[in-house]
C-alpha atoms as a PDB file:
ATOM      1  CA  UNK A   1    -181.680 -34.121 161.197  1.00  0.00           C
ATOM      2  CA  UNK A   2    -182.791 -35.561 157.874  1.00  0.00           C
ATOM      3  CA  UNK A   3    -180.551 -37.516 155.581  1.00  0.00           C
ATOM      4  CA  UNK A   4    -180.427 -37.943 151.967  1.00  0.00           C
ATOM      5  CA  UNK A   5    -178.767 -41.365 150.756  1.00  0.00           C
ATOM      6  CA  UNK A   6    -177.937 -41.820 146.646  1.00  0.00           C
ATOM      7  CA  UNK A   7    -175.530 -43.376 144.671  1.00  0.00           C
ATOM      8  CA  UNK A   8    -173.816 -41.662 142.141  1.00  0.00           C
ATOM      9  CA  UNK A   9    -170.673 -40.479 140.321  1.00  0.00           C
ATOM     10  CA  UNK A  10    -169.284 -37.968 142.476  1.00  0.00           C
ATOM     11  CA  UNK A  11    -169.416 -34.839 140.145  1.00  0.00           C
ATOM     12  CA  UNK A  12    -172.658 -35.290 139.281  1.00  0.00           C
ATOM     13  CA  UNK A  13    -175.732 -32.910 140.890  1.00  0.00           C
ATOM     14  CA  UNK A  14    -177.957 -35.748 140.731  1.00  0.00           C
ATOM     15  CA  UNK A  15    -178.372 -38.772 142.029  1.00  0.00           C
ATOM     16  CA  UNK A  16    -178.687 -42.438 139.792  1.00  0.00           C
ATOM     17  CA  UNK A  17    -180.260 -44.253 142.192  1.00  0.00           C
ATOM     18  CA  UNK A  18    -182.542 -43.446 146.022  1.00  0.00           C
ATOM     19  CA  UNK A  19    -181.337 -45.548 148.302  1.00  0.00           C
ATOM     20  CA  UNK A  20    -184.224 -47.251 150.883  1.00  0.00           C
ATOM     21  CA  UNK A  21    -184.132 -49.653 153.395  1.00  0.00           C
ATOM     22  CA  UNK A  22    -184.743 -52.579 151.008  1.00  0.00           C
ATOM     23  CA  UNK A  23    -181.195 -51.527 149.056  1.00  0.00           C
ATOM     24  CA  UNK A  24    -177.824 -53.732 149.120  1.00  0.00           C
ATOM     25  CA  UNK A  25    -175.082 -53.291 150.140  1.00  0.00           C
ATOM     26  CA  UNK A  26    -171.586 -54.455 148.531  1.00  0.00           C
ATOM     27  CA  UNK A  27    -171.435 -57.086 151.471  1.00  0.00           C
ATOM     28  CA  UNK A  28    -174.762 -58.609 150.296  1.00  0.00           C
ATOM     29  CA  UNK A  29    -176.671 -57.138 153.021  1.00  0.00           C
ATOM     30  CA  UNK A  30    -179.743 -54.704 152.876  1.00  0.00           C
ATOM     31  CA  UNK A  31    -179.130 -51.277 154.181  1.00  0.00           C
ATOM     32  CA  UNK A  32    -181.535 -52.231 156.829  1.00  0.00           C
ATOM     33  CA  UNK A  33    -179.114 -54.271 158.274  1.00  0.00           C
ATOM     34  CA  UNK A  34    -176.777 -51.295 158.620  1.00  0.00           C
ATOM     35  CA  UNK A  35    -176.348 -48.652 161.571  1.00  0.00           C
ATOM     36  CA  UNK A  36    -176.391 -45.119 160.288  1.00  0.00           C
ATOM     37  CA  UNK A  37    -173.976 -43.392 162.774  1.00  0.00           C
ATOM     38  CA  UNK A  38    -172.881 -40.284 160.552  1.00  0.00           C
ATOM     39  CA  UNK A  39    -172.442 -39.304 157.257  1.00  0.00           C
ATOM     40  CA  UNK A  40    -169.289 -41.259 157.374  1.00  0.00           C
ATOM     41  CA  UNK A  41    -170.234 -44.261 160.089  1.00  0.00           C
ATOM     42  CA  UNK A  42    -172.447 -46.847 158.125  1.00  0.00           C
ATOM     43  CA  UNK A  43    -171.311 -50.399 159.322  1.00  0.00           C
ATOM     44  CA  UNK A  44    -172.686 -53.810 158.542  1.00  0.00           C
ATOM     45  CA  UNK A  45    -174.847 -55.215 161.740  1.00  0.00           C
ATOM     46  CA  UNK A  46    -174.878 -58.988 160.501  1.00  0.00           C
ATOM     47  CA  UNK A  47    -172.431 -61.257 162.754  1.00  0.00           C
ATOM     48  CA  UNK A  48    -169.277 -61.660 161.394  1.00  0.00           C
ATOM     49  CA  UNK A  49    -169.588 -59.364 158.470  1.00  0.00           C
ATOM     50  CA  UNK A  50    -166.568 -57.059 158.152  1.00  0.00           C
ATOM     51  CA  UNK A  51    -168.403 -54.219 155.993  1.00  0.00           C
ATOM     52  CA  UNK A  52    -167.496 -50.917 157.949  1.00  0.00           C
ATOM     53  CA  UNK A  53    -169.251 -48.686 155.372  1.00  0.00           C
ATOM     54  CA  UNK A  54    -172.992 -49.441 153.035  1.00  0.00           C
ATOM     55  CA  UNK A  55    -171.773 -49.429 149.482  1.00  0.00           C
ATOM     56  CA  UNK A  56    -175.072 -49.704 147.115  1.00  0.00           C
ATOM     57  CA  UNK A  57    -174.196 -52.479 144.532  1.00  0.00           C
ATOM     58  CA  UNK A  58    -177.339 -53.709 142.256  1.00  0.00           C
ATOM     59  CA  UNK A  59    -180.041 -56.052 142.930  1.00  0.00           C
ATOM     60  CA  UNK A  60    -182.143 -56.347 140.382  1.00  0.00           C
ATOM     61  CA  UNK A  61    -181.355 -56.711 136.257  1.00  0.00           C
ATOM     62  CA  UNK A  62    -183.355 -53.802 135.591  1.00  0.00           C
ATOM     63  CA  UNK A  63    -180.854 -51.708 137.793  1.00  0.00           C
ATOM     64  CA  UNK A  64    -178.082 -52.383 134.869  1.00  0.00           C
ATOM     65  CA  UNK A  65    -180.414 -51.746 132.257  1.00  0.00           C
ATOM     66  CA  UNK A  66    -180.497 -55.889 131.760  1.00  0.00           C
ATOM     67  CA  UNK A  67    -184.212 -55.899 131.027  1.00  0.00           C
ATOM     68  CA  UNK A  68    -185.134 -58.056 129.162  1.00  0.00           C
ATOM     69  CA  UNK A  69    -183.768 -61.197 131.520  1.00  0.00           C
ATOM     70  CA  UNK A  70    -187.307 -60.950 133.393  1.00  0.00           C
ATOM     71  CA  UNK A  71    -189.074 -62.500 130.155  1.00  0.00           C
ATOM     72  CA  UNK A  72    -186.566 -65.901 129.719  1.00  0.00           C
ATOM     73  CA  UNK A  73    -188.781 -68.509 131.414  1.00  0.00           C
ATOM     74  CA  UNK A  74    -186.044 -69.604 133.803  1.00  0.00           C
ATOM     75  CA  UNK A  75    -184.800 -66.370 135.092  1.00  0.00           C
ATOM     76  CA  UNK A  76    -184.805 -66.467 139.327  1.00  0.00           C
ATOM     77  CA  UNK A  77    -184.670 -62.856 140.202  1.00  0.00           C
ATOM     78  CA  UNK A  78    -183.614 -64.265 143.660  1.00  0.00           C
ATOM     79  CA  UNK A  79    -180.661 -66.035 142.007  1.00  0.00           C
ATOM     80  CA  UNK A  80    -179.340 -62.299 140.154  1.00  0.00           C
ATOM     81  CA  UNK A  81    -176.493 -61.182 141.220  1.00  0.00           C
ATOM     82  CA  UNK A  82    -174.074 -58.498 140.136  1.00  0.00           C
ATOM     83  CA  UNK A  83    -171.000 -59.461 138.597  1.00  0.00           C
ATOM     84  CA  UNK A  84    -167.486 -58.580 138.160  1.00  0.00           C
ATOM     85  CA  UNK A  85    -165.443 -59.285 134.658  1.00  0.00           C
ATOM     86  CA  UNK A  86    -163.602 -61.774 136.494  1.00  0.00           C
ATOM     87  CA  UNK A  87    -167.536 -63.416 136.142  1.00  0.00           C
ATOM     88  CA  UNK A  88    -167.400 -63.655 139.825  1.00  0.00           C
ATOM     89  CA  UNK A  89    -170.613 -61.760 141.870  1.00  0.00           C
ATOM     90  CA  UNK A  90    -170.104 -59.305 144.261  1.00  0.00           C
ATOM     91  CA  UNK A  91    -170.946 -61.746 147.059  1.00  0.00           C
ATOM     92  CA  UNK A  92    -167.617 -63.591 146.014  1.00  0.00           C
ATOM     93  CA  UNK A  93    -165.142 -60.702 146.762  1.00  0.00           C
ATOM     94  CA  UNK A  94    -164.441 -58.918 149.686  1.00  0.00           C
ATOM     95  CA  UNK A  95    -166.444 -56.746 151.035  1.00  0.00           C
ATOM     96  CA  UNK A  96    -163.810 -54.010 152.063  1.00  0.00           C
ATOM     97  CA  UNK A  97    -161.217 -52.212 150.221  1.00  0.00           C
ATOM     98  CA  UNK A  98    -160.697 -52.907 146.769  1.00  0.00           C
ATOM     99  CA  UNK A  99    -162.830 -56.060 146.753  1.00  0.00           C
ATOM    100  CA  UNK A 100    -160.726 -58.858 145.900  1.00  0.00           C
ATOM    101  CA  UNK A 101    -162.240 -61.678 144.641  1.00  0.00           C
ATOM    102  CA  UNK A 102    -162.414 -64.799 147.330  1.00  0.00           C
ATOM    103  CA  UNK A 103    -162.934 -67.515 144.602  1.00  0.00           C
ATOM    104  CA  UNK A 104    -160.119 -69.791 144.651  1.00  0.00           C
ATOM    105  CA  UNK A 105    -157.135 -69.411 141.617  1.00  0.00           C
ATOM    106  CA  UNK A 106    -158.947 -66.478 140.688  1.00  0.00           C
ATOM    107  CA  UNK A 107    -156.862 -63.407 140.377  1.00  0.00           C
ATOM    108  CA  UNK A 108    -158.592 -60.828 140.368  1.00  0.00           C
ATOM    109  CA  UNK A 109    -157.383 -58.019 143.083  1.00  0.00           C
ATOM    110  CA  UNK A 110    -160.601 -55.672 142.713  1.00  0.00           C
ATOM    111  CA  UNK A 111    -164.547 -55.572 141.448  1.00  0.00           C
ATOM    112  CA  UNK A 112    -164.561 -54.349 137.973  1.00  0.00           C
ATOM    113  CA  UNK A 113    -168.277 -54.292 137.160  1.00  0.00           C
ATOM    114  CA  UNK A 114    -169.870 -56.005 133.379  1.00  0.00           C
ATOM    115  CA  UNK A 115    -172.355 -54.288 134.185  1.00  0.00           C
ATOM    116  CA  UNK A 116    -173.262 -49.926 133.491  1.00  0.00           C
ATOM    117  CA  UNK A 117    -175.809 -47.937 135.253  1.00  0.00           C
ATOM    118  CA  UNK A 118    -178.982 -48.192 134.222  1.00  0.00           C
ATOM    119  CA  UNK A 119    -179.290 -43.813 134.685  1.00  0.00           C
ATOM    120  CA  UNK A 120    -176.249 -42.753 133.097  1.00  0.00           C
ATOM    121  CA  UNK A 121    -174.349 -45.566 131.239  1.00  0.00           C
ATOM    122  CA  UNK A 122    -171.368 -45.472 133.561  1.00  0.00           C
ATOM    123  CA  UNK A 123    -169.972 -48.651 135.749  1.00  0.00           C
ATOM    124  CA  UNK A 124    -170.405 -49.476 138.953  1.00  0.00           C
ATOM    125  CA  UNK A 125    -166.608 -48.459 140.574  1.00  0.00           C
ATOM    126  CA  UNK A 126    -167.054 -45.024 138.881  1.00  0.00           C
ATOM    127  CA  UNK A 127    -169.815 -44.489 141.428  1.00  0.00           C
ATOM    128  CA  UNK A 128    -170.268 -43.512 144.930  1.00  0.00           C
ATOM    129  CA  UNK A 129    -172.908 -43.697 147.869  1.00  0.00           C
ATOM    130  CA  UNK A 130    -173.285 -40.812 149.791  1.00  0.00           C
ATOM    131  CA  UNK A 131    -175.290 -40.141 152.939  1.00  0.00           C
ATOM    132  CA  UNK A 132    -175.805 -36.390 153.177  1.00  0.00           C
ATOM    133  CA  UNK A 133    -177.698 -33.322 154.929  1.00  0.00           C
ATOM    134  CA  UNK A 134    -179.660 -31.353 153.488  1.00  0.00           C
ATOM    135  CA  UNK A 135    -177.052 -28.267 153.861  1.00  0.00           C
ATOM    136  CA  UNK A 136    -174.120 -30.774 152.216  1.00  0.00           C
ATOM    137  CA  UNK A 137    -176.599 -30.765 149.283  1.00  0.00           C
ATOM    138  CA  UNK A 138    -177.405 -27.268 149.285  1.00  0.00           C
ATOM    139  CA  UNK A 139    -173.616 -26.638 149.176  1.00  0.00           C
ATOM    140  CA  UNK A 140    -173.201 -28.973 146.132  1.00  0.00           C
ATOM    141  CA  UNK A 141    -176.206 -27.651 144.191  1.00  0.00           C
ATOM    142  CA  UNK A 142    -178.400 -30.597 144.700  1.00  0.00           C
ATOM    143  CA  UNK A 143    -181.711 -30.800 144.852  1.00  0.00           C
ATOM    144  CA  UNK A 144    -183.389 -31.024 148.563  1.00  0.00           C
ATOM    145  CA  UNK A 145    -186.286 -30.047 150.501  1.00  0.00           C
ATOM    146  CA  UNK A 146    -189.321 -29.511 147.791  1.00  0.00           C
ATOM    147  CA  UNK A 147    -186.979 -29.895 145.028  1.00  0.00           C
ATOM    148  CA  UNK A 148    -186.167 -33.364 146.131  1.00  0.00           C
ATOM    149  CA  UNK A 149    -190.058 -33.998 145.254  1.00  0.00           C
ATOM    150  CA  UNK A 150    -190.383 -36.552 142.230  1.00  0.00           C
ATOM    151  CA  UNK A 151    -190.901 -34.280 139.218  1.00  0.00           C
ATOM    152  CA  UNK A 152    -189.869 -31.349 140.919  1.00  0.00           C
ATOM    153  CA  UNK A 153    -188.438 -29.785 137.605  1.00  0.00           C
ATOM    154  CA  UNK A 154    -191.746 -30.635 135.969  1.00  0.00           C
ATOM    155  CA  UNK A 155    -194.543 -28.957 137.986  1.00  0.00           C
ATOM    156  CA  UNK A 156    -197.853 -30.178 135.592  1.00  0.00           C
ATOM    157  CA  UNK A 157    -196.769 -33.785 135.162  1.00  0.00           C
ATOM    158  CA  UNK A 158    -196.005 -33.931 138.802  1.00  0.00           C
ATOM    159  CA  UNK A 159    -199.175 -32.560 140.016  1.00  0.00           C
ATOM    160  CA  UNK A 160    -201.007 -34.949 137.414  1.00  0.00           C
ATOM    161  CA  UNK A 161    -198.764 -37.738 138.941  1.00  0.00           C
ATOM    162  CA  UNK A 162    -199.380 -37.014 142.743  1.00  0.00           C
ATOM    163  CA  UNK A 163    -202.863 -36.046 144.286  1.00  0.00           C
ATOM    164  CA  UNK A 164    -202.891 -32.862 145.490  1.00  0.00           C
ATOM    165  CA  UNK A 165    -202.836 -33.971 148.960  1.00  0.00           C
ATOM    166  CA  UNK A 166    -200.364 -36.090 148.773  1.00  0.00           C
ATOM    167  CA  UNK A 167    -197.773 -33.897 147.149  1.00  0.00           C
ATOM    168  CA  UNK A 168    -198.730 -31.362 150.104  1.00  0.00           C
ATOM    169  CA  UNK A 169    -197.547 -34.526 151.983  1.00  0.00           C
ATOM    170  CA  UNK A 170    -195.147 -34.945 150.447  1.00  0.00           C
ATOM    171  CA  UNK A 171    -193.366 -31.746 150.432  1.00  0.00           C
ATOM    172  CA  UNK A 172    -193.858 -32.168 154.427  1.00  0.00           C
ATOM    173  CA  UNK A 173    -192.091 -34.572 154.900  1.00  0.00           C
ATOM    174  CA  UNK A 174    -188.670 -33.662 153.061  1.00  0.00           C
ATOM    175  CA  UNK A 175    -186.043 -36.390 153.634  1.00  0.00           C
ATOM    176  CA  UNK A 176    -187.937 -38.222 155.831  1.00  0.00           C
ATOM    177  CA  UNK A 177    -190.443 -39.502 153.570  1.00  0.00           C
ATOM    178  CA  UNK A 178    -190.398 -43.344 152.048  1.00  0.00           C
ATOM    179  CA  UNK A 179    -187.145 -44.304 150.584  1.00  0.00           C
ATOM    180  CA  UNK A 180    -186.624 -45.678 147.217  1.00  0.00           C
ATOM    181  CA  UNK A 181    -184.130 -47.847 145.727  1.00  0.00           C
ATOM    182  CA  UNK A 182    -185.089 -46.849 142.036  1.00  0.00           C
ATOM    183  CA  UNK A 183    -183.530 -44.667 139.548  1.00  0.00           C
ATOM    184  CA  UNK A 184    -184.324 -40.823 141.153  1.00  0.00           C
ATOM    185  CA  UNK A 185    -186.210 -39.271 138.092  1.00  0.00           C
ATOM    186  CA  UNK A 186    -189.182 -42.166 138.776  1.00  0.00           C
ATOM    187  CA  UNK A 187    -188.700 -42.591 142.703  1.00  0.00           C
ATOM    188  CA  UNK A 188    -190.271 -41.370 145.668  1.00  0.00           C
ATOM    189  CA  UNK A 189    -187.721 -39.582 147.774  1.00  0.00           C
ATOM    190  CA  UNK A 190    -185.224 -41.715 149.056  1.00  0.00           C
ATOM    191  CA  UNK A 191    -183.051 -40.468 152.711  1.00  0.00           C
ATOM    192  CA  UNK A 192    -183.704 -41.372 156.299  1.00  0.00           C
ATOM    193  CA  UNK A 193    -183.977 -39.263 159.674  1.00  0.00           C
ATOM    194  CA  UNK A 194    -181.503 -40.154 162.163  1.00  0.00           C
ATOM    195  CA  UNK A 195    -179.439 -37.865 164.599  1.00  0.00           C
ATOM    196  CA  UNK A 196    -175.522 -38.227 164.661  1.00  0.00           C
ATOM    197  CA  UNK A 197    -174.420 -40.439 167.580  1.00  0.00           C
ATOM    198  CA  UNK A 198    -178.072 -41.798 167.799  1.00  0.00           C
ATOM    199  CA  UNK A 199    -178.938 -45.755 167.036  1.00  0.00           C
ATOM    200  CA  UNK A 200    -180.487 -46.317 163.929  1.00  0.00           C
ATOM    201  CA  UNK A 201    -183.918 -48.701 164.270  1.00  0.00           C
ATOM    202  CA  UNK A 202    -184.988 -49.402 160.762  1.00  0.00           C
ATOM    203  CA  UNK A 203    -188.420 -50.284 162.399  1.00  0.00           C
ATOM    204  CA  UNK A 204    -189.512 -46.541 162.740  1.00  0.00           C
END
């Protein structure tokens, strides 16, 4: 059974961001390092990490629309991290419930993001990840199967985009085709094939 994963405000019918392998998660682990057990089941396989559920949180400046950090001479992308008002990252609040911060004297009691989406201009707690099939988004009025195609609602500039043969590809292979941790409009599509109950192995 396939699964679509995006993060998004939940009234929207479109996702902000594709969520791949390569994603983080609130706790400051990739999504890789997760076990997809349901729809609902997502918890953290690092040792000792308490996460029970992947929450997408930002990893990259671009993500929050902060591009033009990339050009300053001492930027370290590897250093970025997302940050709460309290001017605390993520990494330094919990990763569970409201996400207090750890930092000592600090009182903040939950992550309130500086930060807006780089897709629609909202923050970070107004947002939600969701792992779906693709009937949950055919319910909701969200694009899936060949609609989930990059482009999808633009048929010429997709098919100038994408080689013929490898939109047939493509269109093949649905949610389980190469996941994406990009906004959705320029992404490839972005969901995982797994089977409820099943182990995930981010190998295959």
């Amino acid at each position: 059974m396939g699964l679509y994963i995006g993060w998004r405000c939940p009234h929207y019918l479109w996702d902000c961001f594709r969520i791949g392998d390569e994603s983080k998660c609130f706790c400051g682990h990739l999504l890789r390092e997760h076990q997809i057990i349901s729809d609902i089941s997502v918890p953290c396989n690092v040792g000792q990490c308490r996460c029970l559920m992947f929450c997408f949180i930002p990893s990259r400046p671009e993500e929050v629309g902060e591009f033009w950090l990339k050009r300053r001479a001492t930027f370290d992308p590897k250093a970025w991290r997302a940050q709460c008002r309290c001017k605390h990252s993520h990494e330094d609040h919990a990763a569970t419930r409201s996400h207090p911060c750890r930092v000592k004297g600090c009182c903040c009691n939950c992550f309130e993001s500086n930060f807006l989406c780089a897709a629609c201009d909202r923050r970070w707690e107004e947002h939600e990840t969701f792992f779906e099939t693709e009937e949950t988004r055919r319910r909701g009025g969200r694009p899936h199967g060949a609609d989930y195609v990059p482009f999808a609602e633009m048929p010429t500039l997709r098919e100038t985009i994408i080689s013929n043969s490898d939109f047939k590809a493509l269109q093949k292979q649905g949610p389980s085709g190469q996941r994406s941790s990009h906004p959705s409009s320029p992404g490839l599509p972005g969901s995982s094939s797994f089977k409820p109950g099943s182990t995930f192995d981010p190998r295959t």
